[in-house]
PDB file of N, CA and C in Angstrom:
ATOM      1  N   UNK A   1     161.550 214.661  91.509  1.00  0.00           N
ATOM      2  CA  UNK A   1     161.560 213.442  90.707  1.00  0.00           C
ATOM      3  C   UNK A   1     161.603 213.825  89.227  1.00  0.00           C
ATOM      4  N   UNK A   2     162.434 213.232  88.386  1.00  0.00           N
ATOM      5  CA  UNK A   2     162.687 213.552  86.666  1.00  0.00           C
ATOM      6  C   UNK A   2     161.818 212.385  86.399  1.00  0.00           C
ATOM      7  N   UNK A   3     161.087 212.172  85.065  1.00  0.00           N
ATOM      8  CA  UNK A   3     160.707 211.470  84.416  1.00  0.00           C
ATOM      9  C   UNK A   3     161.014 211.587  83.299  1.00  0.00           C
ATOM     10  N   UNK A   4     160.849 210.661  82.421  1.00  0.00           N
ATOM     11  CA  UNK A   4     161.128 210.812  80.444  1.00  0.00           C
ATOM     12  C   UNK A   4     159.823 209.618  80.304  1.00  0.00           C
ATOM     13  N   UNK A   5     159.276 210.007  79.224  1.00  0.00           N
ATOM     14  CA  UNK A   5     157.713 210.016  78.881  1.00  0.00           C
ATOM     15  C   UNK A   5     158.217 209.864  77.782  1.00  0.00           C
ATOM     16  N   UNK A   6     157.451 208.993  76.838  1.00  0.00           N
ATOM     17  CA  UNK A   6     156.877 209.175  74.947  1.00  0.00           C
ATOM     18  C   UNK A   6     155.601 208.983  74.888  1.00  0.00           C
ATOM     19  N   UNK A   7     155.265 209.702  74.804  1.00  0.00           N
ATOM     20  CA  UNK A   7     153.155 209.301  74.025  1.00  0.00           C
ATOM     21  C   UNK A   7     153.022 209.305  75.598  1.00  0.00           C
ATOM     22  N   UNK A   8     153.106 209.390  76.416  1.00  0.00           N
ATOM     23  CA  UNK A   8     152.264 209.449  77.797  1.00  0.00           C
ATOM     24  C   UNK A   8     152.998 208.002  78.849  1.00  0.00           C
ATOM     25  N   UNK A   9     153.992 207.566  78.006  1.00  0.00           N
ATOM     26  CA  UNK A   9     154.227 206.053  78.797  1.00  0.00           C
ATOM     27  C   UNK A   9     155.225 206.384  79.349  1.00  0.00           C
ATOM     28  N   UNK A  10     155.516 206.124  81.101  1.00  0.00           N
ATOM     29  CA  UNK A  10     156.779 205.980  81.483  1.00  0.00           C
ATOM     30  C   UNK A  10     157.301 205.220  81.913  1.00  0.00           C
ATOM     31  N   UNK A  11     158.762 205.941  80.629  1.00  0.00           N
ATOM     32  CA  UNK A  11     160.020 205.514  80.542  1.00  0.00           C
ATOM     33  C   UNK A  11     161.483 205.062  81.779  1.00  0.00           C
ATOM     34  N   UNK A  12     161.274 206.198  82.283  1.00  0.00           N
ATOM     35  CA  UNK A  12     162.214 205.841  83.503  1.00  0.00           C
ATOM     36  C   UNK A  12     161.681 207.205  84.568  1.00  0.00           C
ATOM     37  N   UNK A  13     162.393 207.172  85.970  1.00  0.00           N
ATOM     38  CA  UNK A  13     161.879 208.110  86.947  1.00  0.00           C
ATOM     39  C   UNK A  13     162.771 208.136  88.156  1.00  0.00           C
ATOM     40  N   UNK A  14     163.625 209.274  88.375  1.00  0.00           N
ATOM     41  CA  UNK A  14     164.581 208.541  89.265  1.00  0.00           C
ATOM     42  C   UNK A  14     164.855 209.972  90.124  1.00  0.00           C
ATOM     43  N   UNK A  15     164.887 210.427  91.140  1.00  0.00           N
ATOM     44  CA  UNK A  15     165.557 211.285  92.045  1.00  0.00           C
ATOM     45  C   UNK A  15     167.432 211.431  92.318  1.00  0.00           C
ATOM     46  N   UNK A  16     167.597 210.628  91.368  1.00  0.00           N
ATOM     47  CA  UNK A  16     169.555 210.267  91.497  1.00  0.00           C
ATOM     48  C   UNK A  16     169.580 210.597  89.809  1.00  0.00           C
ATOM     49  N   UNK A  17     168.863 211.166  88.611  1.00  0.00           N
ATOM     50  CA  UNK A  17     169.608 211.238  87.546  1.00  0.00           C
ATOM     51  C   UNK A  17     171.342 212.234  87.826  1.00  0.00           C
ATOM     52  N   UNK A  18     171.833 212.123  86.354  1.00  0.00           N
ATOM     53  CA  UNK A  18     173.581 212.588  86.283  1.00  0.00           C
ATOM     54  C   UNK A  18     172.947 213.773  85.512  1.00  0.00           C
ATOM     55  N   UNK A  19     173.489 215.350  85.796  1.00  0.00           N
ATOM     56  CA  UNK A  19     173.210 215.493  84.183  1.00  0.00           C
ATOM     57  C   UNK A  19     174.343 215.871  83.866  1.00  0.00           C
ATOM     58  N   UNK A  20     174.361 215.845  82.097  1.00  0.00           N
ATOM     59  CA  UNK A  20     175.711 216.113  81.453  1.00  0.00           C
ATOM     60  C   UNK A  20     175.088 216.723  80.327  1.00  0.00           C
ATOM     61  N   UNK A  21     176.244 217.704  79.856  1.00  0.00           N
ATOM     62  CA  UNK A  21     175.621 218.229  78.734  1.00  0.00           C
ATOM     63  C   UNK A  21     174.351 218.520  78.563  1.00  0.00           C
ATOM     64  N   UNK A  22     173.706 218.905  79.655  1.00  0.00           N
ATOM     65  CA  UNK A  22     172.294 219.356  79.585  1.00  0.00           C
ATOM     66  C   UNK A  22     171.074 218.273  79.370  1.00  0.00           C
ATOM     67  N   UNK A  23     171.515 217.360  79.451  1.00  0.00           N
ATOM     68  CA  UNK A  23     170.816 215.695  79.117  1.00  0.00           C
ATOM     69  C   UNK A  23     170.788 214.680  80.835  1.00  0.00           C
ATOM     70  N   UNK A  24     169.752 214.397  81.357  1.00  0.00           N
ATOM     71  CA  UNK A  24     169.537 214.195  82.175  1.00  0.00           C
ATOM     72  C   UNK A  24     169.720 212.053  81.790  1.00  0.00           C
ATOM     73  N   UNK A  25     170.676 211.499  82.414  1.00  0.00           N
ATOM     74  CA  UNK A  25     170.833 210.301  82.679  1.00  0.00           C
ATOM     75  C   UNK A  25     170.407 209.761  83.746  1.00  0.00           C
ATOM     76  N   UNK A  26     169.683 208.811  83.527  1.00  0.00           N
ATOM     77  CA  UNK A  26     169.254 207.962  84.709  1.00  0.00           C
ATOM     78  C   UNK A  26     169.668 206.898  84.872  1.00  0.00           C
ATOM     79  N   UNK A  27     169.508 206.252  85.907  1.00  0.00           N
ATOM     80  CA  UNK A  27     170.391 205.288  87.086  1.00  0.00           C
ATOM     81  C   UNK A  27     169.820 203.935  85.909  1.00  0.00           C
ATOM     82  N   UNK A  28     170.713 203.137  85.761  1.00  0.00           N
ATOM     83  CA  UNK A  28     169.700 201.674  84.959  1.00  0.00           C
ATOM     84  C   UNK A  28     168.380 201.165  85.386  1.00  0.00           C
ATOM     85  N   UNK A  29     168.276 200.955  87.018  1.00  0.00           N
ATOM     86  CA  UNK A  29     167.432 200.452  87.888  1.00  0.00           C
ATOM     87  C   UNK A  29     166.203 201.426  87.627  1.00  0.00           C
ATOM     88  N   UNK A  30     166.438 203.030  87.394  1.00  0.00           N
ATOM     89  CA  UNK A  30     165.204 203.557  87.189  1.00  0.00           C
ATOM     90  C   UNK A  30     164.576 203.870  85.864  1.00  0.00           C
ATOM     91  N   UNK A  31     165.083 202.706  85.279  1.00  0.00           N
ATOM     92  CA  UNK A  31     164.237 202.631  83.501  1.00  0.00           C
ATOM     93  C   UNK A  31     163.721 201.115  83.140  1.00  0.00           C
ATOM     94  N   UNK A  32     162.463 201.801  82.778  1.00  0.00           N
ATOM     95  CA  UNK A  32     161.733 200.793  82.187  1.00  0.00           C
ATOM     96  C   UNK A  32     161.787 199.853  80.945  1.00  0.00           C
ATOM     97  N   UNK A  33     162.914 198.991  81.538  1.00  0.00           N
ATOM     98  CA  UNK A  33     163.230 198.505  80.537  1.00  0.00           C
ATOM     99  C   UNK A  33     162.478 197.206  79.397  1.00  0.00           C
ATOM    100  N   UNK A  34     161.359 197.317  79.526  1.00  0.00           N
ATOM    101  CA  UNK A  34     160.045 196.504  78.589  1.00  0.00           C
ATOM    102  C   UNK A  34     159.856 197.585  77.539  1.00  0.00           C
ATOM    103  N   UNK A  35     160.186 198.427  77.910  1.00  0.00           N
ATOM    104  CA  UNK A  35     160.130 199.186  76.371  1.00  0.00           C
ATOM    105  C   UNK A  35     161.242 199.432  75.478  1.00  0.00           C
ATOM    106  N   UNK A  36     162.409 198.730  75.485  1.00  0.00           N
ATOM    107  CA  UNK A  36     163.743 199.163  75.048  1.00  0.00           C
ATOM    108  C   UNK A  36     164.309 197.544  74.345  1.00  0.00           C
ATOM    109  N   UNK A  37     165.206 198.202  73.103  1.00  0.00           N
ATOM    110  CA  UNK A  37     165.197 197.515  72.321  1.00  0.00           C
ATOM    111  C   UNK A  37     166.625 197.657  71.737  1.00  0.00           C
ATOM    112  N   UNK A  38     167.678 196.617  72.202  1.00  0.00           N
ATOM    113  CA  UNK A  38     169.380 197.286  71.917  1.00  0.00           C
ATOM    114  C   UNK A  38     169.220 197.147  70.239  1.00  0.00           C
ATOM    115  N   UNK A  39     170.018 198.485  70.086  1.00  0.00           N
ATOM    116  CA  UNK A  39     170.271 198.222  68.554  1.00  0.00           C
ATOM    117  C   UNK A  39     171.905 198.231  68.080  1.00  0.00           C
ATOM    118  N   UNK A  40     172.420 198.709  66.750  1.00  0.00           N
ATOM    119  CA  UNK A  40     173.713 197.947  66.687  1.00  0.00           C
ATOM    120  C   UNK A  40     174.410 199.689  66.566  1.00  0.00           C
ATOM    121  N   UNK A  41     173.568 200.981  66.834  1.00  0.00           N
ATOM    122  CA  UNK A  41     174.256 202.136  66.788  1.00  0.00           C
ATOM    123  C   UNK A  41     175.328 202.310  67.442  1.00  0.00           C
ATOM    124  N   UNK A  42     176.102 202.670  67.650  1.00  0.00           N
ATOM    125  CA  UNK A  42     177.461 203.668  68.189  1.00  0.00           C
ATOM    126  C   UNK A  42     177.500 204.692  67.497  1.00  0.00           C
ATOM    127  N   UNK A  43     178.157 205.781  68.719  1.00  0.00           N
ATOM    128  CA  UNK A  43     178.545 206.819  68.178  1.00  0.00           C
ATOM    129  C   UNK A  43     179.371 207.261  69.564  1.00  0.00           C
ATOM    130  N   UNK A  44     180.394 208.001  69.192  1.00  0.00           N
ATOM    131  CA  UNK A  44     181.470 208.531  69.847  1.00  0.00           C
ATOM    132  C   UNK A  44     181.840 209.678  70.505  1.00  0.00           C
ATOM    133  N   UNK A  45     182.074 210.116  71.919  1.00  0.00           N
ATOM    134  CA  UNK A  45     181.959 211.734  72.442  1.00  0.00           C
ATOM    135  C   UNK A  45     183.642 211.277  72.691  1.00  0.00           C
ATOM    136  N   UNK A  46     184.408 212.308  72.309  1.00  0.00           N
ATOM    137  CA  UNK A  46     185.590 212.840  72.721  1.00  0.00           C
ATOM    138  C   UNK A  46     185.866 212.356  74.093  1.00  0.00           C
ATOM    139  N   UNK A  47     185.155 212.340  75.012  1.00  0.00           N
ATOM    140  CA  UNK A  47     185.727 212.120  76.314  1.00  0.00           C
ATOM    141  C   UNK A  47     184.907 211.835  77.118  1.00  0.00           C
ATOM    142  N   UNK A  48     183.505 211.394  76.321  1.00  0.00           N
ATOM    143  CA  UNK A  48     182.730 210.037  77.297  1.00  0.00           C
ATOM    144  C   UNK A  48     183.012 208.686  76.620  1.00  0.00           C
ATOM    145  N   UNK A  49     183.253 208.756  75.339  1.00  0.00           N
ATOM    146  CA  UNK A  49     183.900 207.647  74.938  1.00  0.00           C
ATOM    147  C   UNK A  49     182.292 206.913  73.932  1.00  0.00           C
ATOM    148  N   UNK A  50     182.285 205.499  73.823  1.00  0.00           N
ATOM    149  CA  UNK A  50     181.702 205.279  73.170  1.00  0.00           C
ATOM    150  C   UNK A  50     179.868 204.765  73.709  1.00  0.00           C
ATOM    151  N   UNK A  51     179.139 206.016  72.937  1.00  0.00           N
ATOM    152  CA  UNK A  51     177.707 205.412  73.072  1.00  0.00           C
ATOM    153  C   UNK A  51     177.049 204.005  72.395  1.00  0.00           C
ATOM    154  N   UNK A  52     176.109 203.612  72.724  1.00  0.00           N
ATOM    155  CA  UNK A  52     175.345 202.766  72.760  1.00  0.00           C
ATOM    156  C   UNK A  52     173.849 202.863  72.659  1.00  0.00           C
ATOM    157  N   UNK A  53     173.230 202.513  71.787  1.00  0.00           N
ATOM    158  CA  UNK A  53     171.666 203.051  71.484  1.00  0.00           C
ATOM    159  C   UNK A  53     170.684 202.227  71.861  1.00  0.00           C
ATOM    160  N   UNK A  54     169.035 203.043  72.194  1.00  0.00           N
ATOM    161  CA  UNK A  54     168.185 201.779  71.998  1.00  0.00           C
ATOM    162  C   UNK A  54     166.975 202.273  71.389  1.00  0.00           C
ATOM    163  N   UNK A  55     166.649 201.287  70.940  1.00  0.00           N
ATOM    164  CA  UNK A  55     165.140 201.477  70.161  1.00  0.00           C
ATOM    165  C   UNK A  55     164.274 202.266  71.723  1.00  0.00           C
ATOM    166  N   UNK A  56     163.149 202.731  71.296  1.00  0.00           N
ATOM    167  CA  UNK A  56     162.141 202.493  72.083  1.00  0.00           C
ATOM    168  C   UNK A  56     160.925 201.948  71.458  1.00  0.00           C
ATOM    169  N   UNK A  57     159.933 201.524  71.822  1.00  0.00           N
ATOM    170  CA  UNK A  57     159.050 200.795  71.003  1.00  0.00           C
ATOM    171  C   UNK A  57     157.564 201.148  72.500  1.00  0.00           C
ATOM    172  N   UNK A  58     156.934 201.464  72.109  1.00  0.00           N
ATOM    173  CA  UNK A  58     155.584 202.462  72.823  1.00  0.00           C
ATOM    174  C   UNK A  58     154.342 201.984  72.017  1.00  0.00           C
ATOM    175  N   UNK A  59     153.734 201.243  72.225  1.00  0.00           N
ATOM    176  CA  UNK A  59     152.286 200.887  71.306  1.00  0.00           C
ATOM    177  C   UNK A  59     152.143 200.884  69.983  1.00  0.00           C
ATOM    178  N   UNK A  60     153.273 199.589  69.767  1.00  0.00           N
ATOM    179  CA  UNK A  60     153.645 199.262  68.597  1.00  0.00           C
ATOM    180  C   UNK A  60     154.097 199.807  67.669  1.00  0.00           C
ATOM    181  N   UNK A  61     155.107 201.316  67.994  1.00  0.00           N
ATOM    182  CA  UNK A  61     155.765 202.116  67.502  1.00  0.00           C
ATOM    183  C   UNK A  61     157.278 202.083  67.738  1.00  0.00           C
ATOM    184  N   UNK A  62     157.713 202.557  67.143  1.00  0.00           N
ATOM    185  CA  UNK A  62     159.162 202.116  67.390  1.00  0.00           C
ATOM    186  C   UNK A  62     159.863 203.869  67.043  1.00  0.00           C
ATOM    187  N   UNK A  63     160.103 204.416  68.369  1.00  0.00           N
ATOM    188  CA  UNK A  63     161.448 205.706  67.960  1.00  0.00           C
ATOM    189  C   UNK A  63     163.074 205.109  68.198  1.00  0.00           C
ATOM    190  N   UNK A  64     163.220 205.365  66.873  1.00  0.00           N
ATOM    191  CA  UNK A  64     164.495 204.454  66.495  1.00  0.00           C
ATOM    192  C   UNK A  64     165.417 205.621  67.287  1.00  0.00           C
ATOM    193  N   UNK A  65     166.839 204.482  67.933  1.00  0.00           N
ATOM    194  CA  UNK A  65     167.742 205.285  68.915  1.00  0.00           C
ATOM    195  C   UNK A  65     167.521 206.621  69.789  1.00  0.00           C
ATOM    196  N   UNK A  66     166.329 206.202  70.007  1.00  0.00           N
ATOM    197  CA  UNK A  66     166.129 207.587  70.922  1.00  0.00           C
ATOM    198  C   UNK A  66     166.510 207.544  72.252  1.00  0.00           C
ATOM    199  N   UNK A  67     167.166 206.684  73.062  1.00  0.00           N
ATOM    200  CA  UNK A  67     167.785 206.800  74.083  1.00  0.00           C
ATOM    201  C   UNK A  67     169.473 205.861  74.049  1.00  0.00           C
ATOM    202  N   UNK A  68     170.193 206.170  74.950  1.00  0.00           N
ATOM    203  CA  UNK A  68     171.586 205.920  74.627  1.00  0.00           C
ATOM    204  C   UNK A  68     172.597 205.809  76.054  1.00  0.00           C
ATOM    205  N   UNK A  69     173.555 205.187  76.241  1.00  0.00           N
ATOM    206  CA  UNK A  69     174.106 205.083  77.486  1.00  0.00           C
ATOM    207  C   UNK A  69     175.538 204.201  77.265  1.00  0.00           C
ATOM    208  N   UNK A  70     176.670 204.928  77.887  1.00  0.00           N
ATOM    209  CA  UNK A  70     177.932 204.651  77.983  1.00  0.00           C
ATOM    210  C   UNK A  70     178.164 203.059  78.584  1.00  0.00           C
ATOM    211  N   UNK A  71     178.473 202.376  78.102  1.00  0.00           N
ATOM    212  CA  UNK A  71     178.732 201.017  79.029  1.00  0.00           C
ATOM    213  C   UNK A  71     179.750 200.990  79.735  1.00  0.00           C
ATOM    214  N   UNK A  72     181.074 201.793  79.110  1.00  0.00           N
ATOM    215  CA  UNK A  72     182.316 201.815  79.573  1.00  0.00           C
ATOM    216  C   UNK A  72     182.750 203.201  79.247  1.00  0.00           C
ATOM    217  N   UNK A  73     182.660 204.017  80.297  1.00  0.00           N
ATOM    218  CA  UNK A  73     183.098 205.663  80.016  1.00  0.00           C
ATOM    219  C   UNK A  73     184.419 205.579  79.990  1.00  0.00           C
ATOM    220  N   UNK A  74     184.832 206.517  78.885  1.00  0.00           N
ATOM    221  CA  UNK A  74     186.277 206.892  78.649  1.00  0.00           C
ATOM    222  C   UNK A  74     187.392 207.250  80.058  1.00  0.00           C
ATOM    223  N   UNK A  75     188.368 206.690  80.205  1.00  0.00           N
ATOM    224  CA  UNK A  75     189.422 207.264  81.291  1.00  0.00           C
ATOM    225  C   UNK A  75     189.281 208.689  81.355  1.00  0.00           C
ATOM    226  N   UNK A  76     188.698 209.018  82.569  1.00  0.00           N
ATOM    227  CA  UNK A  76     188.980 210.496  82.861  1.00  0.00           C
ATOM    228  C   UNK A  76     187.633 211.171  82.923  1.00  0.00           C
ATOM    229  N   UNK A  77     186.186 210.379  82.541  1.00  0.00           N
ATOM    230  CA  UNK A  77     184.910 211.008  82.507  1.00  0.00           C
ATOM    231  C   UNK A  77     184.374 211.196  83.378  1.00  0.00           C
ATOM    232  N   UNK A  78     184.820 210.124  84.383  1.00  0.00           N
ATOM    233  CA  UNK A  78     183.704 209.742  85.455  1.00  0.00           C
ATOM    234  C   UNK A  78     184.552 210.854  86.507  1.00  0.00           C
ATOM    235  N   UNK A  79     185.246 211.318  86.770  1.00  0.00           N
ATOM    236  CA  UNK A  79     186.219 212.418  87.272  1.00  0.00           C
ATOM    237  C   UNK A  79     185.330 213.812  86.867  1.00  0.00           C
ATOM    238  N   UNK A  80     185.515 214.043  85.463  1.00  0.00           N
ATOM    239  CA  UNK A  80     185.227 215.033  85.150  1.00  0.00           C
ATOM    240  C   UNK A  80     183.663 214.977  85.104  1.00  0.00           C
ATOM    241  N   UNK A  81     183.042 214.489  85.108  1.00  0.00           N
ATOM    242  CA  UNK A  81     181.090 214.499  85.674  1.00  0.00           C
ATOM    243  C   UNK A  81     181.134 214.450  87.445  1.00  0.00           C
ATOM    244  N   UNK A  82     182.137 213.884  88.077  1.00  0.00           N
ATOM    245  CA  UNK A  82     181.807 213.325  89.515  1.00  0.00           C
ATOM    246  C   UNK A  82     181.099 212.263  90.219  1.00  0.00           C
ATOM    247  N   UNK A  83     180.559 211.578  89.249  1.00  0.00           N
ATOM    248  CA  UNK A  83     180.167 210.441  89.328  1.00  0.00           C
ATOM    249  C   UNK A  83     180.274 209.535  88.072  1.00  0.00           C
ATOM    250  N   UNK A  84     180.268 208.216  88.638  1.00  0.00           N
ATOM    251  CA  UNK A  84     180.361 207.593  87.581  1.00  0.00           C
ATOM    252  C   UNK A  84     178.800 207.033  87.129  1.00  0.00           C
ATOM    253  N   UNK A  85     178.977 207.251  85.918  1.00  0.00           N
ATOM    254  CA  UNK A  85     177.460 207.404  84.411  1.00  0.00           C
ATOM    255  C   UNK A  85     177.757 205.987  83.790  1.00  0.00           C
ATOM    256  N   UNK A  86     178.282 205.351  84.198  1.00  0.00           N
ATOM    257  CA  UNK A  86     178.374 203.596  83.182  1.00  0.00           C
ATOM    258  C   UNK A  86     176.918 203.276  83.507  1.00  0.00           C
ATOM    259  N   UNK A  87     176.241 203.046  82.154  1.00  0.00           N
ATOM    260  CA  UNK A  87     175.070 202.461  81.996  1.00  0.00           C
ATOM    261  C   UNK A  87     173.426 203.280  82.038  1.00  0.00           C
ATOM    262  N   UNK A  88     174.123 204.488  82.613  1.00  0.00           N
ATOM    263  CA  UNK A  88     172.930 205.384  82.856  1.00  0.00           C
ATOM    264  C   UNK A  88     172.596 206.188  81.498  1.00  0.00           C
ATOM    265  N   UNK A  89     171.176 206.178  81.261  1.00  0.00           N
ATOM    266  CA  UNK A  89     170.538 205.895  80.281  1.00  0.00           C
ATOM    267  C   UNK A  89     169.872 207.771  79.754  1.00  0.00           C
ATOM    268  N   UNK A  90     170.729 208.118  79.036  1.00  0.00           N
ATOM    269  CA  UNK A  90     169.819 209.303  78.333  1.00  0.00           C
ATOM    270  C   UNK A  90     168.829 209.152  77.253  1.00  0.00           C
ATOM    271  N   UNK A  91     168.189 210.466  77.069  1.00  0.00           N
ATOM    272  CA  UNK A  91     167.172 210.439  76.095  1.00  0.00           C
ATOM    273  C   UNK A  91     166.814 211.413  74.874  1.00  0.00           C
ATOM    274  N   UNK A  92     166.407 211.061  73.723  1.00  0.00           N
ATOM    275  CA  UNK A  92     166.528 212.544  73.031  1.00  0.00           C
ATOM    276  C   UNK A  92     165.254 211.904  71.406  1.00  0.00           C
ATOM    277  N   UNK A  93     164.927 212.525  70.888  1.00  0.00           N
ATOM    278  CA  UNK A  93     164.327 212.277  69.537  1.00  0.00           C
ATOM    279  C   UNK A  93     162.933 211.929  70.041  1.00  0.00           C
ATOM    280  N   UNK A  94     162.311 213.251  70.808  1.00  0.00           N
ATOM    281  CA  UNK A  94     160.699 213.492  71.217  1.00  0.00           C
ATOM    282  C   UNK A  94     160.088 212.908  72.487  1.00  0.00           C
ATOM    283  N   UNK A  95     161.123 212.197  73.512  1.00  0.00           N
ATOM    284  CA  UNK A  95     160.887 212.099  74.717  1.00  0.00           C
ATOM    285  C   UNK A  95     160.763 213.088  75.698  1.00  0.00           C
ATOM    286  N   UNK A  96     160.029 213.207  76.570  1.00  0.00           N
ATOM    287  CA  UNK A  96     159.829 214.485  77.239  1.00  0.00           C
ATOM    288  C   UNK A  96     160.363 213.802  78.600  1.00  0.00           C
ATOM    289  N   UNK A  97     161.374 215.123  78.897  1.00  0.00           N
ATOM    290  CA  UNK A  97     161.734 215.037  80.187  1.00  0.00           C
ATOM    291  C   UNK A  97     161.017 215.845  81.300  1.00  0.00           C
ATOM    292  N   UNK A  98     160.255 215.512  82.447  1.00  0.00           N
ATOM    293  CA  UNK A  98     159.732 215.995  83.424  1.00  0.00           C
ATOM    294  C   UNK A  98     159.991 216.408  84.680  1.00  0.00           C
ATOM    295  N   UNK A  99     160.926 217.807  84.666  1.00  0.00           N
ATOM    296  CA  UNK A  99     161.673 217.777  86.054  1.00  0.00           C
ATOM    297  C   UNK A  99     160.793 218.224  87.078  1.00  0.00           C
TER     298      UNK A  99
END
């Protein structure tokens, strides 16, 4: 089982994460989504195409875009990962991942 944690709270927990690029994505269904907060970031991978950010917000704290997830992967990604990652949710900026 993977988990992703901030301050001790968990975030999501799933036995089906993707990984890519060394970044462990999880399934939508296995994130906790009462702690997440869409914001208006993008940013762009060559050939996953365009990200999507979210706040997290943990006991009245807020780590700005620290998790992120493809809504619509670029032609040709979901091939080259082997599964398809639309919506599955990575993490980064002091979340701890627990494999």
């Amino acid at each position: 089982m993977v988990k992703a944690k901030l301050n001790g709270t968990l975030l999501a927990e799933s036995n089906d994460t993707i990984m890519i690029e060394g970044n462990h994505y999880f399934p939508p269904e296995s994130v906790n989504m009462e702690y997440f907060e869409k914001t208006e970031t993008h940013t762009t991978c060559f050939w996953k195409g365009v990200a999507n950010y979210y706040n997290i917000v943990v006991n009245g704290e807020t780590n700005k875009d620290a998790a992120w997830y493809y809504a619509e992967p670029k032609e040709g990604s979901v091939e080259r990962v082997g599964k398809d990652f639309a919506s599955y949710v990575a993490f980064g900026r002091g979340v701890e991942i627990e494999e």
